[in-house]
Protein backbone atom coordinates (compact mmCIF):
# COMPACT_ATOMS: atom_id res chain seq x y z
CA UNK A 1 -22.71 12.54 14.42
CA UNK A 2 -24.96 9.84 13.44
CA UNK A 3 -23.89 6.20 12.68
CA UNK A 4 -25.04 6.36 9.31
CA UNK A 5 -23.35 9.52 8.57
CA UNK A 6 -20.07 8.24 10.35
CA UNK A 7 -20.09 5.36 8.16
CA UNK A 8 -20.47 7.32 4.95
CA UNK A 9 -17.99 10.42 6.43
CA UNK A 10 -15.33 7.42 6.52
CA UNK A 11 -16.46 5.35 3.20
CA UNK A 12 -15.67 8.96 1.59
CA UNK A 13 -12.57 9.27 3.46
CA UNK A 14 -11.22 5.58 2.61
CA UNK A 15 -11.94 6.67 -1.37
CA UNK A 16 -10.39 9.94 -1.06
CA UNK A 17 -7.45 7.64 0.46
CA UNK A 18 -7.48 4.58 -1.73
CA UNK A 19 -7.66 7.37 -5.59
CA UNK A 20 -5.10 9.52 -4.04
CA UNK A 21 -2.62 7.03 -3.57
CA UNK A 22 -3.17 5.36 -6.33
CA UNK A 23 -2.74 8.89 -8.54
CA UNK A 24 0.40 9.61 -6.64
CA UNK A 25 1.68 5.60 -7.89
CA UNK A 26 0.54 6.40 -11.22
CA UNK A 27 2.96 9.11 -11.82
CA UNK A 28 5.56 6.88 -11.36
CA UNK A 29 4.35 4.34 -14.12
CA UNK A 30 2.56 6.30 -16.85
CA UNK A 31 5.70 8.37 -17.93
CA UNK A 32 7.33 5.48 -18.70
CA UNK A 33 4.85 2.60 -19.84
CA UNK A 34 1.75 4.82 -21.18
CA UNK A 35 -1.37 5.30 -19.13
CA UNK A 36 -3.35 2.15 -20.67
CA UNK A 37 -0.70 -0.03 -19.64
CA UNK A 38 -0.52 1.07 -16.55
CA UNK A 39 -4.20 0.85 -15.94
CA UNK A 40 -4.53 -2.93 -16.74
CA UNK A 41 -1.36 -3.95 -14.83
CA UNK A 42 -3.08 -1.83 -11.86
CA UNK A 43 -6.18 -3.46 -12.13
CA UNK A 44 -4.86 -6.80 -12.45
CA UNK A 45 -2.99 -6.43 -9.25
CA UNK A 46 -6.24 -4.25 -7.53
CA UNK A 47 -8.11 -7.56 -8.65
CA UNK A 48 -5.71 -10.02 -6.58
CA UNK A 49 -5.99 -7.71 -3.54
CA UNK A 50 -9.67 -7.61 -3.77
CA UNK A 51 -9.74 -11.65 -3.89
CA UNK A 52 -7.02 -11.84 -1.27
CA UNK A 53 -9.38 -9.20 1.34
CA UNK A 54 -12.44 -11.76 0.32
CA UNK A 55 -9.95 -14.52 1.21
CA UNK A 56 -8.55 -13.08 4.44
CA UNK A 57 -12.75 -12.19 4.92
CA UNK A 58 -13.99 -15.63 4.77
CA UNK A 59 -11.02 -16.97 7.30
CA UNK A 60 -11.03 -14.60 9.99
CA UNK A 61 -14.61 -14.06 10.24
CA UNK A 62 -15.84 -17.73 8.65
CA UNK A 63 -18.24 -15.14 6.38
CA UNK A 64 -16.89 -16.01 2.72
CA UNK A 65 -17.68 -14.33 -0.10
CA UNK A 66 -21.26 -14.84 -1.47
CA UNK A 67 -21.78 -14.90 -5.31
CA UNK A 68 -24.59 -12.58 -6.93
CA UNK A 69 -27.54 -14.34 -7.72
CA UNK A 70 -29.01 -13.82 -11.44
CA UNK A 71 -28.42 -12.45 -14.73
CA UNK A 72 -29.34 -9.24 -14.27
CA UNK A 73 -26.69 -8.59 -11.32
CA UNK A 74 -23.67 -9.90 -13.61
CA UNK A 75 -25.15 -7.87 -16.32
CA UNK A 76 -25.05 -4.97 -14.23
CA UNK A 77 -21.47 -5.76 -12.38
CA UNK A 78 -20.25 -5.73 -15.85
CA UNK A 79 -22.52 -3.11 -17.01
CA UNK A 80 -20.54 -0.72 -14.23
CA UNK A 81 -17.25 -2.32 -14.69
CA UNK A 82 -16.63 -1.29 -18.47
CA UNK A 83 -18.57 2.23 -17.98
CA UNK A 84 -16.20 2.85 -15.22
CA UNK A 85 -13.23 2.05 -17.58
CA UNK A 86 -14.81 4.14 -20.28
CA UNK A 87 -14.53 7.28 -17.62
CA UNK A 88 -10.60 6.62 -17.21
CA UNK A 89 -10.07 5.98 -20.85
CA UNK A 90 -11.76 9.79 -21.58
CA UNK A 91 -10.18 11.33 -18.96
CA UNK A 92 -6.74 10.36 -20.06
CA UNK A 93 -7.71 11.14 -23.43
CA UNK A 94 -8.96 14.52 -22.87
CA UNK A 95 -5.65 15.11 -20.52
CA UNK A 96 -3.34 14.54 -23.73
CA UNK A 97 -4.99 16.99 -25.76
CA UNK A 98 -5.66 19.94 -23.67
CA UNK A 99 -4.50 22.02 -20.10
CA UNK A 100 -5.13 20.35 -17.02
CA UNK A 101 -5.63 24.41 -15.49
CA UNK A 102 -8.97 23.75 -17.29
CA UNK A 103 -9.82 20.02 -17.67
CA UNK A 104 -9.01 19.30 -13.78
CA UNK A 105 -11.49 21.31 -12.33
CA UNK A 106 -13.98 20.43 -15.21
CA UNK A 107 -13.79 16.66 -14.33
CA UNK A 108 -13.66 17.11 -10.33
CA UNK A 109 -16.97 18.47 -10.49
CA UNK A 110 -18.48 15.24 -11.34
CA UNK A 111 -18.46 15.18 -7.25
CA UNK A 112 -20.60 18.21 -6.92
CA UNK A 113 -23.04 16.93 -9.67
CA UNK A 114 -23.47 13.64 -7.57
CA UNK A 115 -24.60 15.19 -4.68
CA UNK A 116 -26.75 18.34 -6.37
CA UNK A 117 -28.74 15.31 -7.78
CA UNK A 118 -28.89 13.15 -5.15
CA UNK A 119 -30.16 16.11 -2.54
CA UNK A 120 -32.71 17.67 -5.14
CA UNK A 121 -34.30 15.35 -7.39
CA UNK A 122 -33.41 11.98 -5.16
CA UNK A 123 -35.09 12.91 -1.74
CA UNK A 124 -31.33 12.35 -0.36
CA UNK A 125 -32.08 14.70 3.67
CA UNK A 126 -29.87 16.65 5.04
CA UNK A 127 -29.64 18.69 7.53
CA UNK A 128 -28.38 22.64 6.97
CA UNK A 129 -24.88 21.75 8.83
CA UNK A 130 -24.33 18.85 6.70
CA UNK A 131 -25.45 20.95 3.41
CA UNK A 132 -22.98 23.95 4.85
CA UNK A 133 -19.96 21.17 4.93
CA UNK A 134 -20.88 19.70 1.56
CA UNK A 135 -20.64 23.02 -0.03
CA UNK A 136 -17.33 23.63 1.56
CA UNK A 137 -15.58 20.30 0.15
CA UNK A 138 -17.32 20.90 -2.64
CA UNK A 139 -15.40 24.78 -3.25
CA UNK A 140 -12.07 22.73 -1.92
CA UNK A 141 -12.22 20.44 -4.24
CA UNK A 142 -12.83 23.02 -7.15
CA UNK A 143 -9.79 25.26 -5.88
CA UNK A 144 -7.45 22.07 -5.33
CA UNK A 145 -7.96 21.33 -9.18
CA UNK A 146 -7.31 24.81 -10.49
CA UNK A 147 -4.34 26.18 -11.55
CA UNK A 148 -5.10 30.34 -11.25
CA UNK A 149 -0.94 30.73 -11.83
CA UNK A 150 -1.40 29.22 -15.40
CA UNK A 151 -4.45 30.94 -16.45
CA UNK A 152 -2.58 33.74 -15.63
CA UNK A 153 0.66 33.51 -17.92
CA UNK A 154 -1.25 32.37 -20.54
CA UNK A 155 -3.97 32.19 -22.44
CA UNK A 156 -5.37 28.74 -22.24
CA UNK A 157 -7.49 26.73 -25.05
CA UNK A 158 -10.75 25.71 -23.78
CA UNK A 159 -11.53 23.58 -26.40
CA UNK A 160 -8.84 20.26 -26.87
CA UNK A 161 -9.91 17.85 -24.67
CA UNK A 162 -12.85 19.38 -22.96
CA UNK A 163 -15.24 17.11 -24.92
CA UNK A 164 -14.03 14.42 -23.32
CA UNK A 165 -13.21 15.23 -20.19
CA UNK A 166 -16.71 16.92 -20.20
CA UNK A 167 -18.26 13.10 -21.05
CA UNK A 168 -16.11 11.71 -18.46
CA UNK A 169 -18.10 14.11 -16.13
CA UNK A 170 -21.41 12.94 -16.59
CA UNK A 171 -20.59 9.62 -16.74
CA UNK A 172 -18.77 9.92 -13.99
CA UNK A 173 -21.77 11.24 -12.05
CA UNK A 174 -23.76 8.75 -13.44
CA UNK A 175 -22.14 5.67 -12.26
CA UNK A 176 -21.81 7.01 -8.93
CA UNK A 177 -25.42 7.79 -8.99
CA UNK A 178 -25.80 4.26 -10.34
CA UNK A 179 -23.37 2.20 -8.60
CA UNK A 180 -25.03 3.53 -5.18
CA UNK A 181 -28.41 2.33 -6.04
CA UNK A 182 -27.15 -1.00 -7.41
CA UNK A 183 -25.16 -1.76 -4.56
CA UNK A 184 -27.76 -0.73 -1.92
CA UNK A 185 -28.54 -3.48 0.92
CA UNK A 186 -25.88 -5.90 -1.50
CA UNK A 187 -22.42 -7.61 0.11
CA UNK A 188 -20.34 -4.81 -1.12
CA UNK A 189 -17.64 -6.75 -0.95
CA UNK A 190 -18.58 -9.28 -3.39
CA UNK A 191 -20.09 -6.72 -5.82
CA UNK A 192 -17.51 -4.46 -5.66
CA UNK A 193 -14.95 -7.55 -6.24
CA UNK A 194 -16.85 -8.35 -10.08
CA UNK A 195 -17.46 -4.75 -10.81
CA UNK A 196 -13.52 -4.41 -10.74
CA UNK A 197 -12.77 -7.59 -12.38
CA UNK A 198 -14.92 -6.46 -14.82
CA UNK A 199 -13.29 -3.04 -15.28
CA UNK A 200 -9.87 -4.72 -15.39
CA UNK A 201 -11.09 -7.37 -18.76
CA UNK A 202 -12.51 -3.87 -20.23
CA UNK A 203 -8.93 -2.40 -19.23
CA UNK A 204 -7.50 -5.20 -21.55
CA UNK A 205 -9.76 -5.43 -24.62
CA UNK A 206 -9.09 -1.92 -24.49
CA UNK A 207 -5.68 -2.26 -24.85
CA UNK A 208 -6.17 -4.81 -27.62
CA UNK A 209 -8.28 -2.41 -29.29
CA UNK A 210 -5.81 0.32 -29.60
CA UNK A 211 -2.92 -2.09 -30.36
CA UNK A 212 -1.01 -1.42 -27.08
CA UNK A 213 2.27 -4.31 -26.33
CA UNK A 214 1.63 -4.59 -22.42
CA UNK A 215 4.20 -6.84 -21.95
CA UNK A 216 5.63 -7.36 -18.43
CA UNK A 217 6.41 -4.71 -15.81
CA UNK A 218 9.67 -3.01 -16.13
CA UNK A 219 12.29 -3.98 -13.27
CA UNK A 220 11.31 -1.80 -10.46
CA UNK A 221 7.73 -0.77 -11.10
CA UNK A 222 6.31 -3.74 -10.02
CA UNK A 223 6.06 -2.22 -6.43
CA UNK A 224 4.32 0.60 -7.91
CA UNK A 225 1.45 -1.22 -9.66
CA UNK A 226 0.60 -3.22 -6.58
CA UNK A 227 0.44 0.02 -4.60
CA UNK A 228 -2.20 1.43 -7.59
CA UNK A 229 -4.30 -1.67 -7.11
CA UNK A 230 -3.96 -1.37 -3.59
CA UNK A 231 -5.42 2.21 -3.45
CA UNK A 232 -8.05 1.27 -6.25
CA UNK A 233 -9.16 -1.27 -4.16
CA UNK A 234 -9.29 0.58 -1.25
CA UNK A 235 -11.24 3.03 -3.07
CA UNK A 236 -14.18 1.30 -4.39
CA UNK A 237 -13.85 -1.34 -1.42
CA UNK A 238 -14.62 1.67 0.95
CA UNK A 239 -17.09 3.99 -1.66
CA UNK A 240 -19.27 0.61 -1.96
CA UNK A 241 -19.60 -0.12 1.46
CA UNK A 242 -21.02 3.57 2.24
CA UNK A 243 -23.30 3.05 -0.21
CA UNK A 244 -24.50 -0.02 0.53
CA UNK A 245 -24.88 0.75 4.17
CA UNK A 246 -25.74 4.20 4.28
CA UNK A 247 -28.32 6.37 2.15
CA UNK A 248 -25.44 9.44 2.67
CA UNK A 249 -24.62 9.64 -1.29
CA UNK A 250 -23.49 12.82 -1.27
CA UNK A 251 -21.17 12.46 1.86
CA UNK A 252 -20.06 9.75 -0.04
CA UNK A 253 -19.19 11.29 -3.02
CA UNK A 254 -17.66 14.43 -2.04
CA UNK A 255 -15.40 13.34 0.28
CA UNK A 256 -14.41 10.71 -2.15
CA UNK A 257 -14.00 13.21 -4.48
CA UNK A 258 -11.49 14.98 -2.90
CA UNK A 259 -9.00 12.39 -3.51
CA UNK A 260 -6.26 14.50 -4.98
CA UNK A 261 -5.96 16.05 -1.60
CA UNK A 262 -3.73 13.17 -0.36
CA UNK A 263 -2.33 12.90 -4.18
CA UNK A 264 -0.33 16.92 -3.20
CA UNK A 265 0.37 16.01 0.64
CA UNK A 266 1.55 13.40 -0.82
CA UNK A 267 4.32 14.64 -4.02
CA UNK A 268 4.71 17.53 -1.19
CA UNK A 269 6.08 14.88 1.27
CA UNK A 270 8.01 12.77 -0.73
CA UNK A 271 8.84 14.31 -4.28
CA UNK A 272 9.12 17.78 -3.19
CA UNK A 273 6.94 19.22 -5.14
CA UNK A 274 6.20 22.89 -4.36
CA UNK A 275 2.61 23.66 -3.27
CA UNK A 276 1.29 26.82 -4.31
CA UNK A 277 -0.82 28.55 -1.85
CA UNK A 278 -4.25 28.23 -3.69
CA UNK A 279 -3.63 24.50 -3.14
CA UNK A 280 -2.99 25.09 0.50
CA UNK A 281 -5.96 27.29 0.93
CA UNK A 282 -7.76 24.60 -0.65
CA UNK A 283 -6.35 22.08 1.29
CA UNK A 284 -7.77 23.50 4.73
CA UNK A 285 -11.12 24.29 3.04
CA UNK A 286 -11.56 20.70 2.48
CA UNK A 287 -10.04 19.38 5.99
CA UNK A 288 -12.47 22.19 7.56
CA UNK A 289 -15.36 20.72 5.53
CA UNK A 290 -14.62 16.93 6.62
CA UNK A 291 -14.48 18.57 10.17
CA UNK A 292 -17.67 20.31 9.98
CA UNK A 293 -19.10 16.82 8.59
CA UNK A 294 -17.86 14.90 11.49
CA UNK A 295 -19.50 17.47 13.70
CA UNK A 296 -23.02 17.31 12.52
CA UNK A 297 -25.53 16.41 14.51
């Protein structure tokens, strides 16, 4: 494997990480404080970790954090920030109204999008082993997000919530699509640091907006929002630098993508949940396209 495509094989891997821990905290907070409180706590705590790795940065290796330079770059760190928050906010939304059977795989193909544009209409090159491996996360990833055993016992409603989650698709794709151009050659670090500070104020107005009491954390979940913000900021920490360093998008995105893979292995491990075995078919299609990554030339 190349450096380049080792850099963006483990940028995808530390986002697949960073979301799939922080979806496996989330369960343990939404239930019982709502979704949009649960996001702004996160990100308020993901915002503190991402100062305190600039911090811990700037003393170990004397290189401290660098500020962007311009209007335009805070424009567009805030530009990202809020569309980013827009995605979660129609995600959830769509989630309440219809069946995850359908709406799961319909939003985890925002991956697959990302990298059909990127290596068609972007000049993104390949080669034919690393094309082979990106189509095999990318049927993983489809598989891990169905549920065949429900659309089986019943017959499921396409249409609540598929508007939205639909949206949440394409914008999604689109702020991947953007967020790697923007970021190119940039100190991911820094810009990655705004463009989730900027996420976490949208977070907020948004919970002024729809009149939710955030309050303080419940006794006992504050553990569990600092572990969100930890994997959030693990997340875009990682996704930025691969795209700042590398010109691997779709590497970067798919692997990424995949990040409800540790989300199961995870409520397998330590909730007990039962994994059906589409999800563990699914689960070694995706290791065995990460593999097959790693092994091209």
């Amino acid at each position: 494997m190349n450096d380049s495509l080792l850099v963006a094989a483990l940028a995808g891997l530390g986002g697949m990480a960073g979301w799939g821990m922080a979806d496996f905290f989330a369960k343990k907070t939404i239930d019982r404080v709502g979704d949009i409180t649960s996001l702004v706590w996160a990100h308020l705590f993901g915002t503190l970790i991402f100062i305190f790795f600039a911090f811990y940065q700037g003393v170990i290796t004397d290189n401290w954090l660098t500020f962007p330079s311009g209007g335009l770059a805070w424009l567009g760190l805030a530009f990202f920030g809020v569309l980013q928050m827009i995605v979660y906010w129609l995600v959830y939304k769509g989630f309440s109204k219809g069946q995850l059977a359908v709406l799961n795989p319909v939003f985890a193909s925002y991956a697959g999008l990302v990298a059909l544009i990127s290596i068609a209409f972007l000049g993104e090159k390949l080669n034919s082993g690393v094309v082979a491996a990106l189509l095999t996360l990318f049927i993983g990833l489809i598989l891990l997000n169905s549920d065949l055993e429900s659309l089986r016992r019943r017959r499921l409603k396409v249409a609540p919530g598929l508007k939205e989650v639909g949206l949440a698709s394409l914008l999604a794709a689109f702020w991947t699509l953007g967020w790697n151009k923007f970021v190119k050659g940039q100190n991911f670090l820094a810009y990655a640091l705004f463009m989730y500070f900027f996420m976490t104020v949208a977070a907020a107005v948004l919970a002024k907006s729809q009149r939710v009491k955030l309050g303080g954390p419940k006794r006992g979940l504050w553990k569990f929002f600092i572990l969100i913000g930890l994997g959030e900021a693990i997340a875009y920490l990682a996704i930025s630098m691969g795209f700042s360093k590398t010109s691997h998008t779709s590497v970067v995105a798919l692997i990424s993508g995949c990040f409800s893979l540790p989300t199961v292995i995870l409520a397998w491990v330590f909730l007990k949940e039962r994994v059906s075995r589409l999800q563990v078919l699914a689960i070694v299609i995706i290791l065995t396209g990460i593999i097959l990554v790693s092994l091209a030339p």
